[in-house]
C-alpha atoms as a PDB file:
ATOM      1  CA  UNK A   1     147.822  30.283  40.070  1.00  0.00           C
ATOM      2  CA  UNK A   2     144.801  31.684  38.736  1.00  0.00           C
ATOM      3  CA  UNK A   3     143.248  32.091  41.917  1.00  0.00           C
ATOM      4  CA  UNK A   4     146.023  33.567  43.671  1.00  0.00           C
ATOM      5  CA  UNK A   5     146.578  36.252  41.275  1.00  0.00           C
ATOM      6  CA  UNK A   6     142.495  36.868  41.862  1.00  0.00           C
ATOM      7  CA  UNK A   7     143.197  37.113  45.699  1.00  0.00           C
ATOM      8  CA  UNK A   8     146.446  39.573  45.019  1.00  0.00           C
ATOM      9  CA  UNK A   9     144.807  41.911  43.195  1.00  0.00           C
ATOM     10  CA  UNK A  10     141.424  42.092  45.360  1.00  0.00           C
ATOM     11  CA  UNK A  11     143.682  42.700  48.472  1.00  0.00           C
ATOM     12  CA  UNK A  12     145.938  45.341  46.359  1.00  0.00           C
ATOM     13  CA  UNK A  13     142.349  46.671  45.934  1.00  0.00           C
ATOM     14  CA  UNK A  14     141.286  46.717  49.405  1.00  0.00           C
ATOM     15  CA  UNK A  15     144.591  48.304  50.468  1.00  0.00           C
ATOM     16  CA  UNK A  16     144.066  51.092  47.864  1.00  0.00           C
ATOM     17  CA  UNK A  17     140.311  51.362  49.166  1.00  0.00           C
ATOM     18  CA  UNK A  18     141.572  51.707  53.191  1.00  0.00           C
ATOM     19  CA  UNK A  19     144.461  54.343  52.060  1.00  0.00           C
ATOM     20  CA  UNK A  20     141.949  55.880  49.860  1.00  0.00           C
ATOM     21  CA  UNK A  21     139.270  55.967  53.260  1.00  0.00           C
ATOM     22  CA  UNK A  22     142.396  57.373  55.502  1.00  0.00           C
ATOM     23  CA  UNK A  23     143.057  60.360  53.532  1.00  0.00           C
ATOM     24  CA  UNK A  24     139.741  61.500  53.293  1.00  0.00           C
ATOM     25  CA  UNK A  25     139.684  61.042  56.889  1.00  0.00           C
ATOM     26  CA  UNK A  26     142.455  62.874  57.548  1.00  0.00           C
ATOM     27  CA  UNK A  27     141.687  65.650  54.542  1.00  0.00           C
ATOM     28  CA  UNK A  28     138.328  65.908  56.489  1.00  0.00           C
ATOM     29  CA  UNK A  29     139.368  66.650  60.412  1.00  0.00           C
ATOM     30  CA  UNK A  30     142.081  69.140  58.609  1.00  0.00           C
ATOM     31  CA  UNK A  31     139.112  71.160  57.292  1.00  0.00           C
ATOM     32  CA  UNK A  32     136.697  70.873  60.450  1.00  0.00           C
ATOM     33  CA  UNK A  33     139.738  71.690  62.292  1.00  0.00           C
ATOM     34  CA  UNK A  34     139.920  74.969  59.943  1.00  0.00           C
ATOM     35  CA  UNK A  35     136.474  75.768  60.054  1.00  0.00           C
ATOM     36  CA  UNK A  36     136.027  75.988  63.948  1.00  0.00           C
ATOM     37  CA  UNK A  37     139.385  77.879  64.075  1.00  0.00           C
ATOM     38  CA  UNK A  38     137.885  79.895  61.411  1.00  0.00           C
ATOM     39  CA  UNK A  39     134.858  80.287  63.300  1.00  0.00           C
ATOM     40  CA  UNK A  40     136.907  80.919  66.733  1.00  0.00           C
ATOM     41  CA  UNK A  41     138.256  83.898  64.657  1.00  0.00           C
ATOM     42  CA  UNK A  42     134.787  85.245  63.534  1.00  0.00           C
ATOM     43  CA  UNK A  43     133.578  84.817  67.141  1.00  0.00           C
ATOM     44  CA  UNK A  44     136.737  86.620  68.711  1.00  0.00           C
ATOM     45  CA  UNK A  45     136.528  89.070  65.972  1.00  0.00           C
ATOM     46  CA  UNK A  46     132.826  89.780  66.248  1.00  0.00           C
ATOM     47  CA  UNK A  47     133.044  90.097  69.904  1.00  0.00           C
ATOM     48  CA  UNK A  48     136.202  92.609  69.411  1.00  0.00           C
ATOM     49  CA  UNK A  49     133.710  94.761  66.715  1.00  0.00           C
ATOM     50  CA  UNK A  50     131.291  95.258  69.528  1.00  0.00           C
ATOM     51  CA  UNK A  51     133.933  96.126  72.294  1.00  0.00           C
ATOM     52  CA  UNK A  52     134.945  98.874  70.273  1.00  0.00           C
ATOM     53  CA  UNK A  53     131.496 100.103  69.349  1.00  0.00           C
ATOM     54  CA  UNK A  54     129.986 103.160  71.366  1.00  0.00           C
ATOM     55  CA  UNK A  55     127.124 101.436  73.650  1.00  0.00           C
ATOM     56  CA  UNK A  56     123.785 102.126  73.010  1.00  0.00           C
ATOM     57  CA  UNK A  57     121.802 104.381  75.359  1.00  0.00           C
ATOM     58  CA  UNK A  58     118.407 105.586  74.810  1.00  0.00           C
ATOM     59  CA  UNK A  59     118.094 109.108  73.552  1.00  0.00           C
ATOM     60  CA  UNK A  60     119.004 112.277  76.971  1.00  0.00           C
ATOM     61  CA  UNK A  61     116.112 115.010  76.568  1.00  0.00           C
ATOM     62  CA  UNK A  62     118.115 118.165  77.109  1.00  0.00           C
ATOM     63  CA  UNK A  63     117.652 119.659  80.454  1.00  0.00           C
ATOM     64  CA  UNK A  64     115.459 123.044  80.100  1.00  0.00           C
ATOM     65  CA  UNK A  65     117.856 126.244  81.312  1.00  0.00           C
ATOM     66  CA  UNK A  66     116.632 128.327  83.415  1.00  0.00           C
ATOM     67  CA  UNK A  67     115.543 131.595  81.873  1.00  0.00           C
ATOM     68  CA  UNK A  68     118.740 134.322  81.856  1.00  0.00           C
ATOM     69  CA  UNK A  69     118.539 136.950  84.144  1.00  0.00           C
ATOM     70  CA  UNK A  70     118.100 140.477  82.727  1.00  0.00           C
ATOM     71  CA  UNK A  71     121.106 142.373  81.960  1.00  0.00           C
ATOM     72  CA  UNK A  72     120.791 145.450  84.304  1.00  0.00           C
ATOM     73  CA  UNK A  73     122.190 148.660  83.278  1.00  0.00           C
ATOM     74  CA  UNK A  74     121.505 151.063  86.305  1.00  0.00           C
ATOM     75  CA  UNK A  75     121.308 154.432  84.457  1.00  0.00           C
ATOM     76  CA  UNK A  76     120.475 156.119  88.046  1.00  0.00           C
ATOM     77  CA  UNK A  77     119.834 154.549  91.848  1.00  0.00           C
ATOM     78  CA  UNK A  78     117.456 155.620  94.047  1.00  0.00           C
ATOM     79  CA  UNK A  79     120.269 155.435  97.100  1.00  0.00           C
ATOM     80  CA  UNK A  80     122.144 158.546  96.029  1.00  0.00           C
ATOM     81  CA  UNK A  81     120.932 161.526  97.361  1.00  0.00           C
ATOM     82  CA  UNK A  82     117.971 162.722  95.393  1.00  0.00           C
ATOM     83  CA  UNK A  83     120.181 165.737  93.020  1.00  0.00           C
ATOM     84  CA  UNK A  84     118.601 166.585  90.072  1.00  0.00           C
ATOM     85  CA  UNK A  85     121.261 168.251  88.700  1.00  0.00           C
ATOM     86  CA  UNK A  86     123.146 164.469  88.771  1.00  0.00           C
ATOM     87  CA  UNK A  87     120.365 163.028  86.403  1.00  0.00           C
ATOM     88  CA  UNK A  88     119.952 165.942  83.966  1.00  0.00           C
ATOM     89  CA  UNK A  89     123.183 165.863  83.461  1.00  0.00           C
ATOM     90  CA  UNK A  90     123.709 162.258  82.795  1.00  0.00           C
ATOM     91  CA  UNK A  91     120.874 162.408  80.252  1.00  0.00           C
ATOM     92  CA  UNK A  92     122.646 165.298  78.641  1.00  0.00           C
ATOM     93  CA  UNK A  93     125.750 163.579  78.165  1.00  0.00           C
ATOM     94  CA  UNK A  94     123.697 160.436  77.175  1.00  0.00           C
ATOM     95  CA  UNK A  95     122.032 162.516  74.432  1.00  0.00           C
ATOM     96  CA  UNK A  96     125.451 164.283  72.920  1.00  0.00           C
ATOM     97  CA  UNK A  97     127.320 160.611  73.113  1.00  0.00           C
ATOM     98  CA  UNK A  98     124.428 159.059  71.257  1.00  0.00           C
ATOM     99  CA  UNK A  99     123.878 161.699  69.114  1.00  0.00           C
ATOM    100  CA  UNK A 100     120.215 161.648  69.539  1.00  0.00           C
ATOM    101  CA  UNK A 101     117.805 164.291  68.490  1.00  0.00           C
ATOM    102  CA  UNK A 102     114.655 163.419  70.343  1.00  0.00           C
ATOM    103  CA  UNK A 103     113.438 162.903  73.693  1.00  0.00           C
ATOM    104  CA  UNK A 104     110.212 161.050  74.523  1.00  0.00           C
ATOM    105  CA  UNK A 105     108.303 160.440  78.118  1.00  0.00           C
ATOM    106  CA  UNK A 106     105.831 157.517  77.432  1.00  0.00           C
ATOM    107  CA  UNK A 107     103.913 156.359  80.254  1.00  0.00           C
ATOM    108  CA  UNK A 108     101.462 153.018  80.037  1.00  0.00           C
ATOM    109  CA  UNK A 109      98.166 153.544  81.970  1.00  0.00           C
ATOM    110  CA  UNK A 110      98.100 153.943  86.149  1.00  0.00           C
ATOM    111  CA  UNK A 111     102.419 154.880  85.271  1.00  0.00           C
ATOM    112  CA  UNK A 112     101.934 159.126  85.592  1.00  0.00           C
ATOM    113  CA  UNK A 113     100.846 159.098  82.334  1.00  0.00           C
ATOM    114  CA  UNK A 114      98.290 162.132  83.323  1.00  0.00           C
ATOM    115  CA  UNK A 115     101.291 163.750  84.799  1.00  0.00           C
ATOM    116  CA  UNK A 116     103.689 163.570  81.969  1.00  0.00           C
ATOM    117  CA  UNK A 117     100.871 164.698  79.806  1.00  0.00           C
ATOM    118  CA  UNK A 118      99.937 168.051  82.216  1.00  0.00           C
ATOM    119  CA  UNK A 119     103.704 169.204  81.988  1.00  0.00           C
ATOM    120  CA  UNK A 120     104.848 168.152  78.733  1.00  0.00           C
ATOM    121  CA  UNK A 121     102.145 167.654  76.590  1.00  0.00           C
ATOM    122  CA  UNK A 122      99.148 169.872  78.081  1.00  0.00           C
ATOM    123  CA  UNK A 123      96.963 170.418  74.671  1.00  0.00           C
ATOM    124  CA  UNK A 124      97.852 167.216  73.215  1.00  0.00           C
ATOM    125  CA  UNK A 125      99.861 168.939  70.400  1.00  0.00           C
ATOM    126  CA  UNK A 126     101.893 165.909  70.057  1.00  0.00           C
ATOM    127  CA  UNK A 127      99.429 163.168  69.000  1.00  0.00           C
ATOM    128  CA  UNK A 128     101.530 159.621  69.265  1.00  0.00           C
ATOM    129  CA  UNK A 129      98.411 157.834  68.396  1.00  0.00           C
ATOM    130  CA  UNK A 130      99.051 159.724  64.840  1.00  0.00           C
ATOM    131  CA  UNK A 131     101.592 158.067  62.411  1.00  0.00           C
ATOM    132  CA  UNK A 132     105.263 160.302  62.358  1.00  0.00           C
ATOM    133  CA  UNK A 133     103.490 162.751  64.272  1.00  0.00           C
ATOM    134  CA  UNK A 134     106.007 162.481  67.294  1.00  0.00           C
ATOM    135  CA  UNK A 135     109.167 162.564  64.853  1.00  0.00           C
ATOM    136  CA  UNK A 136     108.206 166.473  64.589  1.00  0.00           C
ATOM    137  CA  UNK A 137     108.917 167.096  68.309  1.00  0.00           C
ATOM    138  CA  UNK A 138     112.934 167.303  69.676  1.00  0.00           C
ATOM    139  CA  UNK A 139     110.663 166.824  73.425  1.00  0.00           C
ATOM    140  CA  UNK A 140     107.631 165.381  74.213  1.00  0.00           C
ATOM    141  CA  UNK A 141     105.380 162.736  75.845  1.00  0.00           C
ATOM    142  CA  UNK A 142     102.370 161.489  77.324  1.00  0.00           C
ATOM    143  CA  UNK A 143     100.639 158.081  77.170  1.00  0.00           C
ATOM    144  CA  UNK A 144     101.393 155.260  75.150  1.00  0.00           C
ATOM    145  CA  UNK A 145      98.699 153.233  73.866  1.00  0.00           C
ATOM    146  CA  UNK A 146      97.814 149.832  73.000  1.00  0.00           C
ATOM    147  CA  UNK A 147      97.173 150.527  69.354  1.00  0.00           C
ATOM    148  CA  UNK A 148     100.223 152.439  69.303  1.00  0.00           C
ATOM    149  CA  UNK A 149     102.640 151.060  71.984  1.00  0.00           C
ATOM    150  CA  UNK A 150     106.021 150.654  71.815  1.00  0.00           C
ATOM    151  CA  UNK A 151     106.017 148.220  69.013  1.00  0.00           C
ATOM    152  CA  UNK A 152     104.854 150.631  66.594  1.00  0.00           C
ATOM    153  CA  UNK A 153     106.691 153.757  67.820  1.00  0.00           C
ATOM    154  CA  UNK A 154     109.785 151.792  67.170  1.00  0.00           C
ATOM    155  CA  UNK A 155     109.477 151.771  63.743  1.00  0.00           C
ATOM    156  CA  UNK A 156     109.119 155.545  63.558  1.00  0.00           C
ATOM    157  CA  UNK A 157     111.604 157.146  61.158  1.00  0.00           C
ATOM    158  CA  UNK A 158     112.701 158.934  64.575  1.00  0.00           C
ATOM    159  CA  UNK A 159     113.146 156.211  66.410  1.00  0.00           C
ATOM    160  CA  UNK A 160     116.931 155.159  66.188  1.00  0.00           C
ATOM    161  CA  UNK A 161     117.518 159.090  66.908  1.00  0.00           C
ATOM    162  CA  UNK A 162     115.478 159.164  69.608  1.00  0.00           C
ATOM    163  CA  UNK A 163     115.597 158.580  73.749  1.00  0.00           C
ATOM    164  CA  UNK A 164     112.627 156.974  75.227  1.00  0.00           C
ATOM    165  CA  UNK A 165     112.076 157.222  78.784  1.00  0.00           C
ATOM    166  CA  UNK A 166     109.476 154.738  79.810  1.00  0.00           C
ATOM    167  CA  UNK A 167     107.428 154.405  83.305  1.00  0.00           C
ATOM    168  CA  UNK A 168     106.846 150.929  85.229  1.00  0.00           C
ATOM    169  CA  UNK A 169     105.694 149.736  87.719  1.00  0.00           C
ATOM    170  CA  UNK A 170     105.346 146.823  89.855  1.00  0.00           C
ATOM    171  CA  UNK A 171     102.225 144.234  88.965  1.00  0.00           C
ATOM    172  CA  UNK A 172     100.365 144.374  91.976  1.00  0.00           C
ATOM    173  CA  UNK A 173     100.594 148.198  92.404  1.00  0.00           C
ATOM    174  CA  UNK A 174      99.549 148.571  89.073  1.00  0.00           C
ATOM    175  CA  UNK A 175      96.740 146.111  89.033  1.00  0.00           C
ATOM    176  CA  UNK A 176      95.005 147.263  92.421  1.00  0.00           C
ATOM    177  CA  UNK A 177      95.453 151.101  90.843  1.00  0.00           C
ATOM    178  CA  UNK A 178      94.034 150.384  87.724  1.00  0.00           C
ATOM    179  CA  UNK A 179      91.051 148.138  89.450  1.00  0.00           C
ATOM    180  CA  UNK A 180      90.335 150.616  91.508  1.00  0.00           C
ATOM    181  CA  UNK A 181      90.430 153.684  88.940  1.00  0.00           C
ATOM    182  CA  UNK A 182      88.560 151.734  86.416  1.00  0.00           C
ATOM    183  CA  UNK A 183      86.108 150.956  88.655  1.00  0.00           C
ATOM    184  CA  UNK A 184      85.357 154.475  89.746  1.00  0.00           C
ATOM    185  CA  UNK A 185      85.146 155.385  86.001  1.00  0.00           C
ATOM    186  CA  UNK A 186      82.454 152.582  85.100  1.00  0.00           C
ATOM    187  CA  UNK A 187      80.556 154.013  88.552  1.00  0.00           C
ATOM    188  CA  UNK A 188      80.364 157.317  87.414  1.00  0.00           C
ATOM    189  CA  UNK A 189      79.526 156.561  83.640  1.00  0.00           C
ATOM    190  CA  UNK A 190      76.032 157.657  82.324  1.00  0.00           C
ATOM    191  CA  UNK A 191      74.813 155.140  83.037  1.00  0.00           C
ATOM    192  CA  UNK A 192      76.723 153.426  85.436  1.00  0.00           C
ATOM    193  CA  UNK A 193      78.284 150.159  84.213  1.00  0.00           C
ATOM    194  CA  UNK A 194      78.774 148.208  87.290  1.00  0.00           C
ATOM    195  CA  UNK A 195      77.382 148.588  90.650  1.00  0.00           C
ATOM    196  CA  UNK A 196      79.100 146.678  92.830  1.00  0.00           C
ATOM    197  CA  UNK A 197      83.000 146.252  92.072  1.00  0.00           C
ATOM    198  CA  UNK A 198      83.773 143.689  94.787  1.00  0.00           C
ATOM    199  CA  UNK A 199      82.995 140.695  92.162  1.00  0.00           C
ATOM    200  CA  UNK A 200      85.734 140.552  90.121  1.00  0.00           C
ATOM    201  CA  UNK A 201      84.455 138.962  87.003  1.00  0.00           C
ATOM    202  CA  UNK A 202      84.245 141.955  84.903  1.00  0.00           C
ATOM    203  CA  UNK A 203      87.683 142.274  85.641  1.00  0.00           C
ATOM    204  CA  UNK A 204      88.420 139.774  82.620  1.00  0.00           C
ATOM    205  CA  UNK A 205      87.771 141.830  79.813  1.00  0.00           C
ATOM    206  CA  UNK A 206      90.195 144.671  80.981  1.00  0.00           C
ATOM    207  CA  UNK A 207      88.206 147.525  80.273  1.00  0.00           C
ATOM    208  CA  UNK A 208      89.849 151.113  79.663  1.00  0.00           C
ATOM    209  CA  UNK A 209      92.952 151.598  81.971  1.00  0.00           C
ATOM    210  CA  UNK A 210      93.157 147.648  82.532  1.00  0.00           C
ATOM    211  CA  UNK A 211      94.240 146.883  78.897  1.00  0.00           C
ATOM    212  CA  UNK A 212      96.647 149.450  78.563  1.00  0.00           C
ATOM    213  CA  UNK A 213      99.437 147.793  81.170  1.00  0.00           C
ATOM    214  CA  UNK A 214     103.063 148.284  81.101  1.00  0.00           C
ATOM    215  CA  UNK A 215     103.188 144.305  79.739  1.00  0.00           C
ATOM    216  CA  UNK A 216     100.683 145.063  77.011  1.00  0.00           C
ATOM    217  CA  UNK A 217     102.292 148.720  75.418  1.00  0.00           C
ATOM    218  CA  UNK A 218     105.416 147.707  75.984  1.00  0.00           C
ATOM    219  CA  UNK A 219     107.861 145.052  73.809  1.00  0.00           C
ATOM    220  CA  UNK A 220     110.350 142.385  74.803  1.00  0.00           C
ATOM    221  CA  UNK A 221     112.386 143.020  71.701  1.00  0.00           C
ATOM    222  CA  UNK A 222     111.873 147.027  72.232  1.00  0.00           C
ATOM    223  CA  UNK A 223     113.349 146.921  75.493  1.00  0.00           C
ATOM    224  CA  UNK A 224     116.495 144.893  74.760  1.00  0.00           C
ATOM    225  CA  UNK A 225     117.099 146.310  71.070  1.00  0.00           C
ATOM    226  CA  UNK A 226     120.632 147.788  71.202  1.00  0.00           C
ATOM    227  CA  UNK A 227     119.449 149.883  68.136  1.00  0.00           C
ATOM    228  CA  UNK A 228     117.197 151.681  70.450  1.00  0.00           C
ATOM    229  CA  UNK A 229     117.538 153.911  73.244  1.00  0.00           C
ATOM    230  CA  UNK A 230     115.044 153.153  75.601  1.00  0.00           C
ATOM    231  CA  UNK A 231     115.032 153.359  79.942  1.00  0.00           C
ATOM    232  CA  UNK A 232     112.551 152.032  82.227  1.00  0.00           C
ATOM    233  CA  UNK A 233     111.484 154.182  84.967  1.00  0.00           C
ATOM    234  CA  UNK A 234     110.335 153.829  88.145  1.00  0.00           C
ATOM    235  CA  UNK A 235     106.702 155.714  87.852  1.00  0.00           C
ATOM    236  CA  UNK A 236     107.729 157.071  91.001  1.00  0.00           C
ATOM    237  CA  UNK A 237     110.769 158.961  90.034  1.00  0.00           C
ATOM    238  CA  UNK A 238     108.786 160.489  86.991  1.00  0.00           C
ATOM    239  CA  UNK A 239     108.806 164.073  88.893  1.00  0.00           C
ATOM    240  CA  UNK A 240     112.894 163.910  88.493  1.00  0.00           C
ATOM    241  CA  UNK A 241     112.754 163.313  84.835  1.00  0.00           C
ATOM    242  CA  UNK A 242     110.416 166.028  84.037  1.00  0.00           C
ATOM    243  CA  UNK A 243     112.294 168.470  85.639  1.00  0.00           C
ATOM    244  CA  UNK A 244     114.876 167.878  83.601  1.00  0.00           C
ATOM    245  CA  UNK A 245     112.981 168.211  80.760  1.00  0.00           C
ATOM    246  CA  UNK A 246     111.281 172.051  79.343  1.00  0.00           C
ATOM    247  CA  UNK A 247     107.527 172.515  80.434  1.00  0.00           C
ATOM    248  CA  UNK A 248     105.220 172.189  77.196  1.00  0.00           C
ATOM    249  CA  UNK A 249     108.301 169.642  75.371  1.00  0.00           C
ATOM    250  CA  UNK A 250     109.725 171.467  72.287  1.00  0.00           C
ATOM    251  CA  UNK A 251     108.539 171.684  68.926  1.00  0.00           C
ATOM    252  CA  UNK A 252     110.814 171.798  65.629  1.00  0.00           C
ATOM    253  CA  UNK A 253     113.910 169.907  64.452  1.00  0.00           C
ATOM    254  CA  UNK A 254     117.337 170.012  66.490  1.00  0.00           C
ATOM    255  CA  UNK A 255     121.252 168.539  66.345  1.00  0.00           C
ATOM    256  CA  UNK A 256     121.823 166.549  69.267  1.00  0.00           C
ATOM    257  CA  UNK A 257     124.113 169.197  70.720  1.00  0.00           C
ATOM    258  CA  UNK A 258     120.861 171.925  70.948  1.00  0.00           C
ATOM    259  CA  UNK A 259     118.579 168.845  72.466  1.00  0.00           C
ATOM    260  CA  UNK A 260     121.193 168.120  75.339  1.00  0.00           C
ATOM    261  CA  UNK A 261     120.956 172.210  75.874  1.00  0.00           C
ATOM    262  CA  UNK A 262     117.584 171.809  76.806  1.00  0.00           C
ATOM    263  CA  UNK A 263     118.168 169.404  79.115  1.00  0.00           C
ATOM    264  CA  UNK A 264     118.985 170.672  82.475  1.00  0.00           C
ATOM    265  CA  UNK A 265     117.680 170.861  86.266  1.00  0.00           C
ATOM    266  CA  UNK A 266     114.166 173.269  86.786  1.00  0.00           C
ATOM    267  CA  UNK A 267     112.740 174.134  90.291  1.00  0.00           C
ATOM    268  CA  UNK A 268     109.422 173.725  89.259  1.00  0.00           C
ATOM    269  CA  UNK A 269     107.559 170.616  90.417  1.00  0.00           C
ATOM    270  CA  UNK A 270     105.567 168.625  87.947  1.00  0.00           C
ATOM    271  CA  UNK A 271     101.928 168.572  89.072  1.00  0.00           C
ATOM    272  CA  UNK A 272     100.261 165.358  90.008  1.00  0.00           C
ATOM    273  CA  UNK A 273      97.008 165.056  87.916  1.00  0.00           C
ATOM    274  CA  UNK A 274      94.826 162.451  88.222  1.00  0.00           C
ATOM    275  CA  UNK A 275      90.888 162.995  88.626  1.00  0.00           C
ATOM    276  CA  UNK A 276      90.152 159.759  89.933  1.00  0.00           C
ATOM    277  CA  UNK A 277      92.567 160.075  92.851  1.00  0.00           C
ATOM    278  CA  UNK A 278      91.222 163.383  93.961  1.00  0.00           C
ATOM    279  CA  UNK A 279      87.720 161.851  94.077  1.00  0.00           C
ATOM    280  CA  UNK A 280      87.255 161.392  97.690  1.00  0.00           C
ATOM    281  CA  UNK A 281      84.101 158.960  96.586  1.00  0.00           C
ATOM    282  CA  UNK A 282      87.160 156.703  95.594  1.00  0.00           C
ATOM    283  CA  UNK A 283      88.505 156.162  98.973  1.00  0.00           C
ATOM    284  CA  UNK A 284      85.043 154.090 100.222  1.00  0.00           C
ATOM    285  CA  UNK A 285      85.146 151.903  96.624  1.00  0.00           C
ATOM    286  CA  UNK A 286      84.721 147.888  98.076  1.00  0.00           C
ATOM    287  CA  UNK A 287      87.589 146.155  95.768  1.00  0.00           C
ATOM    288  CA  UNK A 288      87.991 142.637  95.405  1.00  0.00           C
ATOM    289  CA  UNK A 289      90.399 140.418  96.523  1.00  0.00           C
ATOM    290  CA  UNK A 290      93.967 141.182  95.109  1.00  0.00           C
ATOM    291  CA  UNK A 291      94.294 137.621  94.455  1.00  0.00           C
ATOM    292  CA  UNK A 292      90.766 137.636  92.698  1.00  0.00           C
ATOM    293  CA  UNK A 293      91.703 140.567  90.581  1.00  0.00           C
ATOM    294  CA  UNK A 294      94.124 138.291  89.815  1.00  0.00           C
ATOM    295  CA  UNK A 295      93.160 135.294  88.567  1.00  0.00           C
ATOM    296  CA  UNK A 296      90.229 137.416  86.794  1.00  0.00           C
ATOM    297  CA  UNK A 297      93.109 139.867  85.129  1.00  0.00           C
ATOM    298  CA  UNK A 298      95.123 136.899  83.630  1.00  0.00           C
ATOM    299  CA  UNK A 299      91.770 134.299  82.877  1.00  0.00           C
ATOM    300  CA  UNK A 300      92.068 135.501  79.120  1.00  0.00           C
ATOM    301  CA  UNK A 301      95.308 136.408  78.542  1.00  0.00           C
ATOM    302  CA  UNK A 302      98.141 133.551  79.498  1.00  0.00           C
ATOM    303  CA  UNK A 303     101.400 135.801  78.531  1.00  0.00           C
ATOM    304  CA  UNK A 304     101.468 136.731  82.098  1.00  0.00           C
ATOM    305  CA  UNK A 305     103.354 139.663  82.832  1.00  0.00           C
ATOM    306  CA  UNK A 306     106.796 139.242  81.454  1.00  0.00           C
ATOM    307  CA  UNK A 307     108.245 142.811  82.382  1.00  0.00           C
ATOM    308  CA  UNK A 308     107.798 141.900  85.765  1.00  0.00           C
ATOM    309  CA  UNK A 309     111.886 140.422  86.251  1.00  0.00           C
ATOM    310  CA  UNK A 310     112.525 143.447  84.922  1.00  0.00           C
ATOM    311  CA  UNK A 311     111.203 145.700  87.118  1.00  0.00           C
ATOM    312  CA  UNK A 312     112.011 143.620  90.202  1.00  0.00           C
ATOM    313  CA  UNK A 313     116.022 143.696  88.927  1.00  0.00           C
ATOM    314  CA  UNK A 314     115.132 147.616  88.845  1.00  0.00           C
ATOM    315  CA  UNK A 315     113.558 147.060  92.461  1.00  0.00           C
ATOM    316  CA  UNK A 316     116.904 144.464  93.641  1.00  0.00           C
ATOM    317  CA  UNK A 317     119.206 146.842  92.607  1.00  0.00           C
ATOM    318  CA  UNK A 318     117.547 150.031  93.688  1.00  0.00           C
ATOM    319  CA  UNK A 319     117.452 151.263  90.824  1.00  0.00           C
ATOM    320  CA  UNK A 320     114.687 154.257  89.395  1.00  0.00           C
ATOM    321  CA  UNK A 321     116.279 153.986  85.896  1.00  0.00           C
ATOM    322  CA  UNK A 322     117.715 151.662  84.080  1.00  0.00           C
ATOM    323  CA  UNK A 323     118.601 149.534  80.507  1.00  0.00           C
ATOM    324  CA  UNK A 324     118.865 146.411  79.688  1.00  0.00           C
ATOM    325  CA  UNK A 325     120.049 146.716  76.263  1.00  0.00           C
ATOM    326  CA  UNK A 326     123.754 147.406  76.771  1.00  0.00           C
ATOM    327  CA  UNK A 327     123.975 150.693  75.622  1.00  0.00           C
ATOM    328  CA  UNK A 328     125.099 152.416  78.436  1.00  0.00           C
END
């Protein structure tokens, strides 16, 4: 009896040890089972995270834009018919609607600077190299020069009261002028400084007429200041604007209603002046190469010519004068 209650209670043992082994079995596929469904979840979940993310690109360099056109203004076209009496009296009215009490005819070198200086300057009474000197003329002109260009005579106490006609002209015009009037200049000095102008290697320092471009006494942000008053013109229609304007310029303070009086149409012709061109020496001068004055003009100086879109919208458009401000 002994025995068999020895036997009953090691089988009641074993049957509590195989129940005991089941349920942990069973406990245990119940919480794999819950961990790869968990882990199903993370998966699906992860994967759904990235769907909705942006994708990743590598970085876009912005495309460069092309640089804007100039904002043309014609003030007056070469088409019409060539009338005086049209342009004085534009500038007139320009003058009273502005309410501007000077006028001023600035001309960079090889631009009929000489002639705006013989009509409206003669004696040099107006001095622009001189500070506020040209705030004491209502008219006046002559050249403009790099110490003083534009830049400067902007920031005259005059200047937001003031008109400033401006000559241009084209770049390879201007550099085959200057070239060749520089060179006749450095020919005739005492002593001569060159000999022979055909090589172009002394072009590179721009001596006298070749430093004083339209590109170098003019500014960017002069030309397209809306504050300012200022029209390019075609150094060819310079005879139109001085005839509008009184021979000698005009001395003294005046309202804007007694400047526009003094502009009107004359029948004299403003003289063409230049020494250099009535040299006949200057006709037999050997030049270089256009394209080797150049390369030699720009070898030092990499700003290029940056009025030049400027004057070829002017030249598009057929235009002698025009703005590019948007004041007109």
């Amino acid at each position: 009896m002994h025995e068999l209650k020895k036997i009953t209670q090691l089988c009641v043992c074993v049957c509590v040890c195989v129940c005991i082994v089941c349920v942990l079995f069973l406990v245990s596929d119940e919480f794999l089972a819950a961990d790869a469904s968990s882990a199903a979840v993370g998966i699906q979940v992860q994967a759904e995270h990235r769907d909705q993310s942006p994708p990743i690109t590598s970085p876009q360099i912005p495309s460069l834009s092309p640089a804007s056109e100039p904002s043309l203004t014609c003030f007056w076209h070469k088409n019409t018919t060539v009338n005086p009496v049209s342009l004085c009296g534009r500038l007139a009215d320009f003058i009273r609607r502005r309410r501007l009490e000077h006028v001023y005819v600035f001309a960079p070198a090889k631009c009929a600077g000489t002639t705006i200086r013989y009509y409206i300057n003669p004696n040099e009474t107006m001095n622009s190299r001189v500070p506020g000197h040209i705030c004491k003329w209502a008219v006046s002109g002559g050249h403009v020069w790099p110490t003083r260009g534009m830049g400067e005579l902007a920031l005259e106490s005059c200047a937001r009261r003031a008109l400033f006609l401006v000559t241009v002209r084209e770049q390879q015009s201007w550099l085959m002028s200057a070239v060749w009037h520089v060179c006749w200049k450095m020919r005739h000095g005492k002593p001569p400084h060159v000999r022979n102008c055909t090589d172009a290697t002394w072009i590179e320092k721009r001596p006298h007429e070749l430093g004083i471009s339209p590109d170098t006494v003019m500014h960017e942000e002069v030309l397209l200041d809306s504050g300012l008053n200022v029209l390019l013109v075609d150094y060819r229609d310079t005879d139109h604007v001085l005839k509008c304007l009184p021979r000698k310029g005009h001395k003294g303070k005046v309202t804007s209603t007694e400047l526009a009086s003094l502009v009107w149409a004359r029948q004299q012709t403003a003289p063409s002046a230049n020494v250099a061109q009535q040299d006949s020496e200057k006709t037999a001068l050997q030049l270089p190469p256009l394209r080797e004055m150049q390369t030699h003009y720009f070898k030092r100086h990499r700003s290029g010519w940056w009025i030049g879109k400027y004057i070829a919208a002017m030249t598009e458009q057929s235009c002698a004068i025009a703005n590019f401000s948007g004041i007109i």
